[in-house]
Protein backbone atom coordinates (compact mmCIF):
# COMPACT_ATOMS: atom_id res chain seq x y z
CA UNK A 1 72.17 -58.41 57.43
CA UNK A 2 73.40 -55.95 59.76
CA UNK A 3 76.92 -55.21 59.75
CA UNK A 4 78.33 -56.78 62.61
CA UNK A 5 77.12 -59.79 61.05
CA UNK A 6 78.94 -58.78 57.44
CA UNK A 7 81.75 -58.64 59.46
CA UNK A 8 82.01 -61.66 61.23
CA UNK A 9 81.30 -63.55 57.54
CA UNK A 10 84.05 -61.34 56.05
CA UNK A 11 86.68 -62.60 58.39
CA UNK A 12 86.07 -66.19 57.33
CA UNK A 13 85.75 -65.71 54.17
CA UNK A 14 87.84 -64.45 50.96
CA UNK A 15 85.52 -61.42 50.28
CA UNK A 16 85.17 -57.59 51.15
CA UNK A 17 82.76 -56.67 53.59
CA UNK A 18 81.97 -53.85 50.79
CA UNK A 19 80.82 -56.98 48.67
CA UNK A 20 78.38 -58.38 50.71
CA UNK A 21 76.23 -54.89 51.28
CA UNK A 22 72.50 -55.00 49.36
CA UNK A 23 72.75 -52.64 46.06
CA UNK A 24 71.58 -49.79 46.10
CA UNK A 25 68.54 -47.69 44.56
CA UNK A 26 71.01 -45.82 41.63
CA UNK A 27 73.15 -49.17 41.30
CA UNK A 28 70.07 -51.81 40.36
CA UNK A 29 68.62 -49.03 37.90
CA UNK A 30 71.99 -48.20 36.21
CA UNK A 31 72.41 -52.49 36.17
CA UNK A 32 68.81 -52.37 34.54
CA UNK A 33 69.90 -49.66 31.99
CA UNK A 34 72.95 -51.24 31.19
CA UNK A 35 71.20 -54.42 30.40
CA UNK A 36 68.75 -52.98 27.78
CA UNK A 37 71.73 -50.97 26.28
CA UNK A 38 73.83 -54.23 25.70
CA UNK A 39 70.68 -55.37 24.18
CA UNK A 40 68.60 -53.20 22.52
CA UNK A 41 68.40 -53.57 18.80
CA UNK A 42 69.10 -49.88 18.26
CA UNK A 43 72.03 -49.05 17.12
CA UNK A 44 74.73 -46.59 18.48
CA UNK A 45 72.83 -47.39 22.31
CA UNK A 46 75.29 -50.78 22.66
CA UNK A 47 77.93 -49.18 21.34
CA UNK A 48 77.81 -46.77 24.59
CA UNK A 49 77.15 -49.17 26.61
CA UNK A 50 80.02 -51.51 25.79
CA UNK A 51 82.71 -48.90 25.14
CA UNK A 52 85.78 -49.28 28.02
CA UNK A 53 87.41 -45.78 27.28
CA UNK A 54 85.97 -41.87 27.36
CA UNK A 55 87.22 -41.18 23.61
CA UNK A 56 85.40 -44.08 22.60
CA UNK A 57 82.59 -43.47 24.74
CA UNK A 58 82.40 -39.78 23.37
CA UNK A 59 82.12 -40.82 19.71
CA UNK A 60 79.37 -42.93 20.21
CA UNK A 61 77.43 -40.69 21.98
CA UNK A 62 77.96 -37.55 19.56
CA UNK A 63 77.05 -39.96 16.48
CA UNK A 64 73.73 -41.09 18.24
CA UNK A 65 72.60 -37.61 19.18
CA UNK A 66 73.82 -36.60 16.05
CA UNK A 67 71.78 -39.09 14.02
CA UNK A 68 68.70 -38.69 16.64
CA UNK A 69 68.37 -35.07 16.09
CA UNK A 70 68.75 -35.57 11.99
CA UNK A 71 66.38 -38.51 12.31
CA UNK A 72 64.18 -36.04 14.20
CA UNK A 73 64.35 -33.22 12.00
CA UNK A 74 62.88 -35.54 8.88
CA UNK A 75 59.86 -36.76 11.07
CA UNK A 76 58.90 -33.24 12.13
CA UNK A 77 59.12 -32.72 8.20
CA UNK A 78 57.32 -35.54 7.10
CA UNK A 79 54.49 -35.01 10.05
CA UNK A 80 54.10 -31.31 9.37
CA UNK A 81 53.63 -32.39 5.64
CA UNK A 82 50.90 -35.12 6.59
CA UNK A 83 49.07 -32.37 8.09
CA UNK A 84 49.20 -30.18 5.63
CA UNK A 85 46.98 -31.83 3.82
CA UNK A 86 48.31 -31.97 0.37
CA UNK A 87 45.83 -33.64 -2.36
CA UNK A 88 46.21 -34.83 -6.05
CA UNK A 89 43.18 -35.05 -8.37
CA UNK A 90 42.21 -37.78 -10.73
CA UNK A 91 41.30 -36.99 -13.54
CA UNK A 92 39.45 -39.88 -15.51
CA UNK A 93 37.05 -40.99 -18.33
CA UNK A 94 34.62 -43.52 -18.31
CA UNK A 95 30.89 -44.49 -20.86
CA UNK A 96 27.91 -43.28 -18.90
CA UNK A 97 24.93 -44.52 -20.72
CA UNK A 98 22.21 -43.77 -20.32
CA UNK A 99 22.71 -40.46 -18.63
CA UNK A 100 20.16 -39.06 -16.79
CA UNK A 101 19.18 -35.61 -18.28
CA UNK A 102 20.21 -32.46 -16.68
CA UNK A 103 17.74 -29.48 -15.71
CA UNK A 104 16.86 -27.11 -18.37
CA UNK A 105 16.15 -23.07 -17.16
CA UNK A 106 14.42 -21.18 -19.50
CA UNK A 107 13.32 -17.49 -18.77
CA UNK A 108 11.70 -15.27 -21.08
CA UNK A 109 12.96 -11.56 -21.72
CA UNK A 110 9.74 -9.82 -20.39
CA UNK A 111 8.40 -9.65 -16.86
CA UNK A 112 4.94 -9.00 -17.10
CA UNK A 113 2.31 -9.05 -19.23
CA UNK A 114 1.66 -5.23 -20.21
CA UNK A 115 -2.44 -5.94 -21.36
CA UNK A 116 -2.57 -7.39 -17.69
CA UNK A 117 -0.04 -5.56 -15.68
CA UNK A 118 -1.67 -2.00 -16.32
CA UNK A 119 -4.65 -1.80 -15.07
CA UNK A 120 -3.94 -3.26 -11.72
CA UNK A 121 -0.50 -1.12 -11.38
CA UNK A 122 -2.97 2.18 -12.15
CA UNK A 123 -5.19 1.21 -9.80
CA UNK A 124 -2.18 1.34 -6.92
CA UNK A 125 -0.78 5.12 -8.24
CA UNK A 126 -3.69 7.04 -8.77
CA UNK A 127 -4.97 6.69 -5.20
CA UNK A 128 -1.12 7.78 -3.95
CA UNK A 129 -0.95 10.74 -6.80
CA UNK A 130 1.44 9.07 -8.19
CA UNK A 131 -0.08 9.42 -11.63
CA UNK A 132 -3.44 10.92 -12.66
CA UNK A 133 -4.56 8.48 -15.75
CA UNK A 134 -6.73 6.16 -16.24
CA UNK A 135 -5.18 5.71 -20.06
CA UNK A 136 -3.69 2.72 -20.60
CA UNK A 137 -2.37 3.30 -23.89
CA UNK A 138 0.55 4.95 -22.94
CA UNK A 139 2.83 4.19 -20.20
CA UNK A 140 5.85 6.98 -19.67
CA UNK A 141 9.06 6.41 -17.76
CA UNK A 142 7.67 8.86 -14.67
CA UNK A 143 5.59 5.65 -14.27
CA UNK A 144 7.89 3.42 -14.54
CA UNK A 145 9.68 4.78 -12.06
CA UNK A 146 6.83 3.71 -9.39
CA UNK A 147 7.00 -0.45 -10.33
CA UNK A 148 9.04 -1.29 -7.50
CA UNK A 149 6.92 0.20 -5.34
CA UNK A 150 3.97 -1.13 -6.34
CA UNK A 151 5.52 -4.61 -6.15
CA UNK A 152 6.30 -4.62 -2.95
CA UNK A 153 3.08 -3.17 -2.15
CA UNK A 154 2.03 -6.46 -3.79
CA UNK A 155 4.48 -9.00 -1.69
CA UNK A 156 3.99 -7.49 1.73
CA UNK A 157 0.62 -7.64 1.11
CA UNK A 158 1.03 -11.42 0.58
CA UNK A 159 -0.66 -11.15 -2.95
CA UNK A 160 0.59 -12.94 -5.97
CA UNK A 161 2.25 -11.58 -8.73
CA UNK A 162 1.22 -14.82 -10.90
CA UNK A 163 -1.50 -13.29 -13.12
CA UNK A 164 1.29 -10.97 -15.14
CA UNK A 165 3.21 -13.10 -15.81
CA UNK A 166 3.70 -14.87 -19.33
CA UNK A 167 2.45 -18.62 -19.13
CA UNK A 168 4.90 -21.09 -20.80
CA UNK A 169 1.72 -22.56 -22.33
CA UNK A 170 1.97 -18.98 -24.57
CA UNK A 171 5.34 -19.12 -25.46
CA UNK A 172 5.93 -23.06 -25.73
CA UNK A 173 5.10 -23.89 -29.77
CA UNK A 174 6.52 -27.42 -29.60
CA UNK A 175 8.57 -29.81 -27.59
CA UNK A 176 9.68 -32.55 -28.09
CA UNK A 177 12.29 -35.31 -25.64
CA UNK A 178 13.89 -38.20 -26.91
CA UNK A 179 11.11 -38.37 -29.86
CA UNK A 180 8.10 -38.20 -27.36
CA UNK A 181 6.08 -34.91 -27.06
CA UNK A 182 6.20 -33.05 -24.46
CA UNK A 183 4.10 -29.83 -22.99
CA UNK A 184 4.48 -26.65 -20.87
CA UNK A 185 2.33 -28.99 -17.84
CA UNK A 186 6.02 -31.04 -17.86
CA UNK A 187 7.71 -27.93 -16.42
CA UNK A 188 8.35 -26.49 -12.97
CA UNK A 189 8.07 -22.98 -12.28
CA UNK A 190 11.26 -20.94 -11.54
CA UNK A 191 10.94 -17.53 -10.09
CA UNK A 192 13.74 -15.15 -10.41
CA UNK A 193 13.26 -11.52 -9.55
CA UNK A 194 16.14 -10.31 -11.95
CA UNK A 195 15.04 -9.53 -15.62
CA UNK A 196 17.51 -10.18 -18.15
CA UNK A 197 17.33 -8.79 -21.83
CA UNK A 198 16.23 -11.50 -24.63
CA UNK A 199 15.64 -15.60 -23.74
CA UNK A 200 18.15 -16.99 -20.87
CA UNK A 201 18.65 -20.69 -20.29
CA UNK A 202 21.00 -22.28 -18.27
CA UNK A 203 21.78 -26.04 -18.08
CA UNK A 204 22.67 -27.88 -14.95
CA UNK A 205 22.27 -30.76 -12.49
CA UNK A 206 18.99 -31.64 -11.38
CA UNK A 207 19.86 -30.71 -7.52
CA UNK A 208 21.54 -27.24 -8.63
CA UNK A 209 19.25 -24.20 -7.91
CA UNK A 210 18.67 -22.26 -11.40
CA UNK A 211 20.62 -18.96 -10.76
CA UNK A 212 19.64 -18.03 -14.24
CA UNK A 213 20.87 -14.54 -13.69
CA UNK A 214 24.31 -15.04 -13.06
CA UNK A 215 25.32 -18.19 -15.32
CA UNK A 216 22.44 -18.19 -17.74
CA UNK A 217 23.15 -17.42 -21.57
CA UNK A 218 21.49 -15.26 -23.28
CA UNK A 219 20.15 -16.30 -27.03
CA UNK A 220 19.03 -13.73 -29.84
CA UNK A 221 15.38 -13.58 -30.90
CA UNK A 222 14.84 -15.18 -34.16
CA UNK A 223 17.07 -18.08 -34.44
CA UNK A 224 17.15 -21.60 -33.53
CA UNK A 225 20.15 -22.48 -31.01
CA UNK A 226 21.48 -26.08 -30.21
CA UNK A 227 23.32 -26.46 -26.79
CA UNK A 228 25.43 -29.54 -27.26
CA UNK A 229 26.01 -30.57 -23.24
CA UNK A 230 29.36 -33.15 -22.14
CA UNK A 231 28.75 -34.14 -18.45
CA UNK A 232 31.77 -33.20 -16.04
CA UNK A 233 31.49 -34.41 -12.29
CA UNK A 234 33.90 -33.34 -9.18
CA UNK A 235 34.75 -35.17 -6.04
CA UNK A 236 36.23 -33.18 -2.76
CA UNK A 237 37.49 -34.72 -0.05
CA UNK A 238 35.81 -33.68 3.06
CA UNK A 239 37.13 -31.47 5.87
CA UNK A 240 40.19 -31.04 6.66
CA UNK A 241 41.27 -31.32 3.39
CA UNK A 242 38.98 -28.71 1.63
CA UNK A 243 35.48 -26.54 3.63
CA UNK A 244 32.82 -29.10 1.39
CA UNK A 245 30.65 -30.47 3.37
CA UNK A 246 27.42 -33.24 2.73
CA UNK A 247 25.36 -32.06 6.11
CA UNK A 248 22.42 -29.62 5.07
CA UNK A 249 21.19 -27.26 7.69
CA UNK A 250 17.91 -26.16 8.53
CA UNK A 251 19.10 -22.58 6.59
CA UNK A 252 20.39 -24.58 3.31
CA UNK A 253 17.06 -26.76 3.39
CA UNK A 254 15.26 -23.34 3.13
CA UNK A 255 17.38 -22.01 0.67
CA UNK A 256 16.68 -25.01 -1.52
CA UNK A 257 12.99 -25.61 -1.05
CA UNK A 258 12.33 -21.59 -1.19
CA UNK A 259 14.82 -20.09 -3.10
CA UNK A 260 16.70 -17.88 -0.15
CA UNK A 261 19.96 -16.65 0.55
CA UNK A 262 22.43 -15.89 3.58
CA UNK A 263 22.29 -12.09 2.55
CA UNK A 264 19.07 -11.96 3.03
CA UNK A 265 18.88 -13.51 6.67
CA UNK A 266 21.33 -10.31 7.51
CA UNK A 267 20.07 -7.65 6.57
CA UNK A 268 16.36 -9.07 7.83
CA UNK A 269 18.85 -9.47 11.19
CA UNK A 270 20.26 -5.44 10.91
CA UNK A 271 16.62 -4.09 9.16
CA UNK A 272 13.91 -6.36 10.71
CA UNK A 273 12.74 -6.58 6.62
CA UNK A 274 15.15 -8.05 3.48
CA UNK A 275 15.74 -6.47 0.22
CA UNK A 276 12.81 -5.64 -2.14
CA UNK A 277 15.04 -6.83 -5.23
CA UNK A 278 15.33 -10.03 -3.75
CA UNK A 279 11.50 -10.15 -3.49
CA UNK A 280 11.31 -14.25 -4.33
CA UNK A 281 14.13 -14.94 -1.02
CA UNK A 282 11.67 -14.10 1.44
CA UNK A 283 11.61 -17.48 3.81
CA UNK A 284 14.58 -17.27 5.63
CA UNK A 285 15.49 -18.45 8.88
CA UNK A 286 16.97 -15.64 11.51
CA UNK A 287 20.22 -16.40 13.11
CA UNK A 288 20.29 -18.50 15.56
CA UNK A 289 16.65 -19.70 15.41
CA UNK A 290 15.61 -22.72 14.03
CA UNK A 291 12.13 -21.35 12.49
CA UNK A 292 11.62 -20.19 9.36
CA UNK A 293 9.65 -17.01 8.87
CA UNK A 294 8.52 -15.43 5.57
CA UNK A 295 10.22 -11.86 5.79
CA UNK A 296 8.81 -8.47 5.02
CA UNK A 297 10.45 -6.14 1.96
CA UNK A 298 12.31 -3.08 2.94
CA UNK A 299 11.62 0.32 1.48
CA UNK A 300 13.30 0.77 -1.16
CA UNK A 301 13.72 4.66 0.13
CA UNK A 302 15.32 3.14 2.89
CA UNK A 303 19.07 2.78 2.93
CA UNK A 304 19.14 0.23 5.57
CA UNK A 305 19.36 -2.87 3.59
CA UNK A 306 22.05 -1.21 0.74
CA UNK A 307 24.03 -0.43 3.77
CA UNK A 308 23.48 -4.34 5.60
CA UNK A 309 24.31 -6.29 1.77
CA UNK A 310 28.03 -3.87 1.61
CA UNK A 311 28.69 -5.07 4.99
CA UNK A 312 27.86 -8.47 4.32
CA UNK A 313 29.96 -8.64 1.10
CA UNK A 314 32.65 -6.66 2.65
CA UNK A 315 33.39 -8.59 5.70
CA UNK A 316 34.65 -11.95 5.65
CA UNK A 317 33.81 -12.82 9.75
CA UNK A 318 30.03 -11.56 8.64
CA UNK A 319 29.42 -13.86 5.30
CA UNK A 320 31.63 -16.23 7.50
CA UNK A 321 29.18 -16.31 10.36
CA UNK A 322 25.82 -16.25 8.06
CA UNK A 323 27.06 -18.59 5.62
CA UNK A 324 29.52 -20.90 7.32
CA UNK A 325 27.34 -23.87 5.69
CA UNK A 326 27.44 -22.22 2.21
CA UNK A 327 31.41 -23.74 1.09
CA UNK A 328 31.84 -26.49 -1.19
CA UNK A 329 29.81 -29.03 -2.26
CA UNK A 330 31.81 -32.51 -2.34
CA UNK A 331 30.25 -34.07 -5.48
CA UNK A 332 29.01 -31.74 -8.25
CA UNK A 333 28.26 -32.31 -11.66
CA UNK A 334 28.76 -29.29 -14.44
CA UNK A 335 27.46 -29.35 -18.06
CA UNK A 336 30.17 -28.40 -20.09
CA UNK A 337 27.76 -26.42 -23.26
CA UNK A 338 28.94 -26.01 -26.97
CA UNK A 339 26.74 -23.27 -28.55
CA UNK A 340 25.13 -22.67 -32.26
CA UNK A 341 22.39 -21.52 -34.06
CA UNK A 342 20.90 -20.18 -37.18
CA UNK A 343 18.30 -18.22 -38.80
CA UNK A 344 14.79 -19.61 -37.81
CA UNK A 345 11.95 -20.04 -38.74
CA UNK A 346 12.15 -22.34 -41.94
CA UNK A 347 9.19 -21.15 -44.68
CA UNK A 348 7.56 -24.41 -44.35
CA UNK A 349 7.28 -23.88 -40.68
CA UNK A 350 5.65 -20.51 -41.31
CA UNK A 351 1.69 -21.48 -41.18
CA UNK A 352 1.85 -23.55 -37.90
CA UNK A 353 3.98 -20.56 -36.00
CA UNK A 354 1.33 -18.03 -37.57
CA UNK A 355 -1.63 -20.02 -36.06
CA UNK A 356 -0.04 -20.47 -32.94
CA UNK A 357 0.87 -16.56 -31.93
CA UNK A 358 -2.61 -15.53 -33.28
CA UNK A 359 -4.14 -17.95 -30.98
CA UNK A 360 -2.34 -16.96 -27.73
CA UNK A 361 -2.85 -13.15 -28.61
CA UNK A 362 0.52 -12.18 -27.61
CA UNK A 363 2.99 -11.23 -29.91
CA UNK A 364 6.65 -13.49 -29.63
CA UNK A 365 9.97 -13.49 -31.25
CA UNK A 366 10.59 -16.74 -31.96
CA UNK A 367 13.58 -18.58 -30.95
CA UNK A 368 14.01 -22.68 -31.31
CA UNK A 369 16.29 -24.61 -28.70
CA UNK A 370 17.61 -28.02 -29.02
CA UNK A 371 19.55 -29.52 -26.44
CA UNK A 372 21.57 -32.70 -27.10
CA UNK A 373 23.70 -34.91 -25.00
CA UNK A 374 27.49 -34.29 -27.30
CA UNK A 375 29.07 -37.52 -25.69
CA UNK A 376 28.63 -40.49 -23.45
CA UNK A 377 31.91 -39.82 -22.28
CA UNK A 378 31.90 -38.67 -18.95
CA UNK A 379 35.35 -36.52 -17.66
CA UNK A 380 35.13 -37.23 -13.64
CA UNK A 381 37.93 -34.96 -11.58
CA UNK A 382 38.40 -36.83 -8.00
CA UNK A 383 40.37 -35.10 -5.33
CA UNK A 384 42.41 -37.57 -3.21
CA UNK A 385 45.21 -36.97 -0.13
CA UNK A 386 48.41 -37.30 -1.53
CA UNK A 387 49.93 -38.44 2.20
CA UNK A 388 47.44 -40.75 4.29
CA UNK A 389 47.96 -42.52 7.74
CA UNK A 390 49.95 -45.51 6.50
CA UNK A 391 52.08 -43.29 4.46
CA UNK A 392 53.25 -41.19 7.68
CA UNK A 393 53.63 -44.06 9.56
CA UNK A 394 55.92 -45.76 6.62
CA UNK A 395 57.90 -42.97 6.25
CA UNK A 396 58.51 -42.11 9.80
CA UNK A 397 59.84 -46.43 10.40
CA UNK A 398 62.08 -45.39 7.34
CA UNK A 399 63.48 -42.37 9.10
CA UNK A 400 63.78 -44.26 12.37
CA UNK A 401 65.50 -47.80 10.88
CA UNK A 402 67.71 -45.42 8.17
CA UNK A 403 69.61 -42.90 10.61
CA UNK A 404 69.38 -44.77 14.09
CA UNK A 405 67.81 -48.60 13.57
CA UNK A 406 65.03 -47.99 15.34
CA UNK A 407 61.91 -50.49 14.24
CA UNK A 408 58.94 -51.46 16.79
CA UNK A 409 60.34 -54.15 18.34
CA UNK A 410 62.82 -51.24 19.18
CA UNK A 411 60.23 -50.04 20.91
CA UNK A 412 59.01 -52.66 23.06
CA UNK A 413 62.62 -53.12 24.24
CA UNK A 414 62.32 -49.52 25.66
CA UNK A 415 59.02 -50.23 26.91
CA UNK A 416 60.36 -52.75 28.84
CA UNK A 417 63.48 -51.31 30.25
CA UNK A 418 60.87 -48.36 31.50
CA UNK A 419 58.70 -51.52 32.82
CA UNK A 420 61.40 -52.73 35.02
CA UNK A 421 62.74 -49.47 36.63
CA UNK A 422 58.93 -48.76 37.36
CA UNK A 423 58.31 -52.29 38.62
CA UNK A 424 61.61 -51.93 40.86
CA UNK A 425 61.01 -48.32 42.11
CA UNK A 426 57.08 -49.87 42.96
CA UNK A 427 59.01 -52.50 44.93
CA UNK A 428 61.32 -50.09 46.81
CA UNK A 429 57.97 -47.86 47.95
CA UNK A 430 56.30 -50.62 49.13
CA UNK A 431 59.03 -51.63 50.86
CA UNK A 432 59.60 -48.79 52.47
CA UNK A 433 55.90 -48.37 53.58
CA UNK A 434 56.08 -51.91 55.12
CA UNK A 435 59.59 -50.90 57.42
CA UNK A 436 57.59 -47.99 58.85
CA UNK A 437 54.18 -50.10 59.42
CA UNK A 438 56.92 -52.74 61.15
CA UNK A 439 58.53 -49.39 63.18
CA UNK A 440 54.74 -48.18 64.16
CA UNK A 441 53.77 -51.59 65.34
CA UNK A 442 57.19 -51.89 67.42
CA UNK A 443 56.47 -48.80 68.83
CA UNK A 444 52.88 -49.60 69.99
């Protein structure tokens, strides 16, 4: 209406010409406001809404904020501790039987066969005047000092070192599993290029490499020892709650099927060879690539490789970078051992052991090893999130409906109050667009 028009209704009827004007913009939107604040289910809003004086007014409005920014302050809490990750572990016990039996490691205390070692090793120092000898009788620690480098003489030349070695078939009297016999042609071959000092065995899972050197035990010649085995198993969670991880790389496939290591694909990256004392970790795959190569030895005269393993095990963004796939494992199982023996052999035993080490020609200590299964009882250690999803959200709705009533039907009521002031200011654009087209086509 224009206002001539207001004004010729206002002076026939009993109302203000004031009354009879459209609303405006900040008048609908404060009437929509007040609406959902005389509604909503949340409590201190209404209590704003409806309150006739300032003082009154006032105290509502400082309790809300206060209880808002309290009610705030316990969600940051409880969100900052969902993403902390916090776990709890399980620990349980349950019958496993039957139990599938774990791997057994055996390595002997020698390296090489001396009667077959010699001759070869002679045949590599004499030519370099190394030594001048063709005796094989003696062998004298100047000469020993030359075995490393006639073994990787050996490797880079791609030729095996099998012949010197001791065949189980030598050393392997009797075996027996579960009451069935058993012989050295039910073994795999492990190769370790660290030596210890008497036997070493290790027990573990069947998918564990056999890093005999570092967790092995070592057992005294001449007695028979019984390694009583309880089965442990351990669940992570995966990422983000710890680094495990289930994927397996191209790099950890080669370390399993050949026995390499991250070290190793360093310092063939800083030396273009790896280290001679890690002569059986030769496939490796170089950074980066996706092939993988079988990688000369270094010299051991040359420093490069000593110098490439300190920086790898002193830097964390270097071990990070080569072995970022070498964290956790999310389900292990351990062998928990208990270890005995006694004197061995018995006299009646005496005749059989005789016949045997005359036959092989080689000369043995003998040491017996029984390994048992001590228990059924299986002690299982299961990682699980103290906090998950539901849990935040729970304790977040308690936060909300404790300090300020706020629940998700709550929600929904501000989701529509937000609805109608967009819905109205939609309305007031369009209608705005529509009184210019109506100006532009007057004007044409």
């Amino acid at each position: 209406m224009t206002d001539s028009t207001i004004k010729n209704i206002a002076t026939v009827s009993p109302i203000t010409a004031e009354a009879l004007k459209p609303e405006g913009k900040s008048q609908e939107n404060r009437i929509i406001i007040k609406d959902f604040s005389l509604n909503t289910s949340t409590h201190g809003i209404p209590g704003i809404a409806r309150s006739e004086s300032i003082p009154n007014r006032l105290f509502w409005s400082i309790s809300f904020i206060s209880f808002l920014g309290i009610m705030l302050y316990f969600i940051n809490q409880s969100i900052l501790t969902y993403y902390s990750y916090p776990t709890q572990t399980l620990v349980s016990l349950s019958d496993e039987w039957p139990q599938a039996f774990p791997t057994v490691t055996i390595c002997n205390y020698s390296p090489f066969r001396y009667d077959k070692f010699i001759s070869s090793f002679l045949n590599y120092t004499n030519p370099f005047n190394l030594t001048n000898t063709t005796d094989t009788t003696i062998f004298t620690e100047q000469q020993s000092l030359s075995i490393p480098d006639y073994l990787q003489y050996k490797l880079n030349r791609n030729e095996s070192l099998t012949e010197f070695y001791y065949p189980l078939s030598s050393m392997l009297i009797k075996c027996v599993y579960n009451g069935e016999n058993c012989s050295s042609a039910d073994f795999v071959e492990f190769i370790s290029p660290t030596y210890a000092v008497s036997i070493v065995t290790m027990v573990h899972d069947n998918t564990q490499l056999s890093l005999i050197e570092r967790v092995g035990i070592q057992m005294v010649p001449g007695r028979k020892h019984k390694l009583e085995s309880s089965k442990k198993t351990n669940s992570f969670l995966p990422s983000p709650y710890t680094t495990c991880s289930k994927i397996v790389t191209p790099g950890m496939q080669a370390m399993f099927d050949q026995f390499s290591v991250a070290m190793q694909t360093y310092t063939y990256d800083q030396c273009d060879c790896v280290s001679p004392y890690q002569w059986s970790a030769r496939y490796i795959i170089p950074h980066g690539a996706n092939n993988i190569i079988y990688a000369n030895l270094c010299n051991i005269s040359d420093s490069c490789y000593s110098n490439a393993a300190d920086r790898f095990q002193g830097s964390l963004s270097i071990s990070n970078d080569y072995a970022a796939n070498c964290g956790l494992e999310c389900n292990t199982n351990e062998y928990v051992l208990q270890l005995s023996s006694g004197l061995a052999p018995s006299l009646w035993y005496m005749n059989s052991i005789k016949e045997f080490v005359e036959s092989s020609s080689i000369p043995l200590p003998l040491n017996c090893l029984d390994i048992v299964c001590g228990s059924t009882l299986v002690q299982s250690y299961t990682q699980q999130a103290t906090l998950q999803s539901v849990d935040l959200i729970s304790n977040i709705g308690g936060q909300t409906g404790l300090w300020i009533g706020i629940s998700f039907l709550s929600l929904m009521e501000f989701a529509e109050m937000i609805f109608r002031l967009i819905r109205r200011q939609v309305y007031l654009i369009k209608d705005k667009i529509q009184k210019r087209r109506n100006i532009y086509d007057t004007k044409l």
